[in-house]
C-alpha atoms as a PDB file:
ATOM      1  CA  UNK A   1     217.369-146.366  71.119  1.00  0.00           C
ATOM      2  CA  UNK A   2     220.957-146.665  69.371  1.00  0.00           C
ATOM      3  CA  UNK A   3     223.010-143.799  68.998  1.00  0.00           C
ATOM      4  CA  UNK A   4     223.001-143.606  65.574  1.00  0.00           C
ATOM      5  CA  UNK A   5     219.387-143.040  65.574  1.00  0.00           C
ATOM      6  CA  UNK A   6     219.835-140.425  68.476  1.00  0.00           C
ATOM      7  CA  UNK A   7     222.594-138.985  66.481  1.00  0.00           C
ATOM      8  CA  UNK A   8     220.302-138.478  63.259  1.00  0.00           C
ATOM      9  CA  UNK A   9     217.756-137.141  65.308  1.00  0.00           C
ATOM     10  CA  UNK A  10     219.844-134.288  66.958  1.00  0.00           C
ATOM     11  CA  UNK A  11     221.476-133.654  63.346  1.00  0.00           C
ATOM     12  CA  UNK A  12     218.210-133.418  61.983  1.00  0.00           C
ATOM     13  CA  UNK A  13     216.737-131.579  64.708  1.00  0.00           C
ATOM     14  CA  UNK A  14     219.813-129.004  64.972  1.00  0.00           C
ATOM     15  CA  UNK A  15     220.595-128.315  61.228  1.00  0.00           C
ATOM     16  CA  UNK A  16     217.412-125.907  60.666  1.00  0.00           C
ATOM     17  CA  UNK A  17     218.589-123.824  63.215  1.00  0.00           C
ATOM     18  CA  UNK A  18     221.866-123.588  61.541  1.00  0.00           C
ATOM     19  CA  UNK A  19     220.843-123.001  57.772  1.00  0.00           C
ATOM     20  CA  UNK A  20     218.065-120.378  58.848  1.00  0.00           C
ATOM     21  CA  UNK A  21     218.417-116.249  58.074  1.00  0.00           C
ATOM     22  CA  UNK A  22     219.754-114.453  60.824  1.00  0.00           C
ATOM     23  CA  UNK A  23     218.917-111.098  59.528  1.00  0.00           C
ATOM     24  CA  UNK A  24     216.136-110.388  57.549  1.00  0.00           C
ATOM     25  CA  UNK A  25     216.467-109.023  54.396  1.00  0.00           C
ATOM     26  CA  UNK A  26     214.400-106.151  53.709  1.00  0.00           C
ATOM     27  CA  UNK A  27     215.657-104.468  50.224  1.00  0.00           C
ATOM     28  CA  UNK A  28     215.664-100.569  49.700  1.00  0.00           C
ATOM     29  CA  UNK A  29     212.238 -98.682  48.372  1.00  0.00           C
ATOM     30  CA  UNK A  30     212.060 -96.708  45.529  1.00  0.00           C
ATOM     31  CA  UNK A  31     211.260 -93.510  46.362  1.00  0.00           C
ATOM     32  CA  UNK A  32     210.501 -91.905  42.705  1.00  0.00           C
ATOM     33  CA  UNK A  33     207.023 -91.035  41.260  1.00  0.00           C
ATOM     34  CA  UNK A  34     206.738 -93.850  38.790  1.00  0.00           C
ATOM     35  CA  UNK A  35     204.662 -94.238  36.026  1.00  0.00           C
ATOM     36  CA  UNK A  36     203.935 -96.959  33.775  1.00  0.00           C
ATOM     37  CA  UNK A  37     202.448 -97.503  30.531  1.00  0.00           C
ATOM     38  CA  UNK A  38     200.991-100.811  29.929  1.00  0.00           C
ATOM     39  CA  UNK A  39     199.684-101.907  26.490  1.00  0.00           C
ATOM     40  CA  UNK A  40     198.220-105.257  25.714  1.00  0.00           C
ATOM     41  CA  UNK A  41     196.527-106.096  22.330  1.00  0.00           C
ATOM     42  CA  UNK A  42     197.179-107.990  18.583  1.00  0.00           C
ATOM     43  CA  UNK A  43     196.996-107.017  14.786  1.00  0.00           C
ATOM     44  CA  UNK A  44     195.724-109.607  12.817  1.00  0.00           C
ATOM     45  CA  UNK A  45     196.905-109.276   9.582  1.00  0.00           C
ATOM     46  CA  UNK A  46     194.826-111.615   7.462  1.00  0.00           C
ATOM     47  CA  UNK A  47     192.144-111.628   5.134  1.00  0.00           C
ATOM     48  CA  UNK A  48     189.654-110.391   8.177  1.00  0.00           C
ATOM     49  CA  UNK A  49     192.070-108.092   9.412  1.00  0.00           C
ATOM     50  CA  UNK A  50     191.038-107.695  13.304  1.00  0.00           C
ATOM     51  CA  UNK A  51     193.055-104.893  15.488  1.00  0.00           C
ATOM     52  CA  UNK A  52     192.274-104.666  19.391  1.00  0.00           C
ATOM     53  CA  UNK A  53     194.963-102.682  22.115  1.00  0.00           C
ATOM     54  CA  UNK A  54     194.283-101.622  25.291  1.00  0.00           C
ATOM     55  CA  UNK A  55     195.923 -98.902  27.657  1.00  0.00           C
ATOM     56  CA  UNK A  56     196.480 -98.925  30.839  1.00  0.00           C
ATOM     57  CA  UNK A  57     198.442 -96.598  33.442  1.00  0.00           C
ATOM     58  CA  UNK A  58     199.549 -97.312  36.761  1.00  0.00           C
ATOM     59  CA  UNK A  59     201.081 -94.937  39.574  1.00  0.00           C
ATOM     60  CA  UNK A  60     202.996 -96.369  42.122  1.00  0.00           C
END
């Protein structure tokens, strides 16, 4: 083997270990009593005029 090829290898081989986290990252939680409102639908407004919506509600 040459030692540019062993040099690649070891590059290759070390720079993961480099590049990697080294503490996780763990972000806050939200604590509050949420709620949400979610509303999907359409109004047509052409000669068939057409109306659907729906509601949802989520608690997190």
């Amino acid at each position: 083997m040459s030692l540019k090829y062993l040099k690649n290898l070891l590059t290759i081989l070390i720079m993961p270990l480099i590049f990697t986290c080294r503490h996780p990252y763990e972000p806050s939680v939200i604590k509050n009593n949420l709620k949400y409102l979610v509303v999907n639908g359409f109004i047509n407004s052409g000669s068939n005029a057409s109306k659907s919506c729906q509601f949802f509600i989520f608690q997190l």
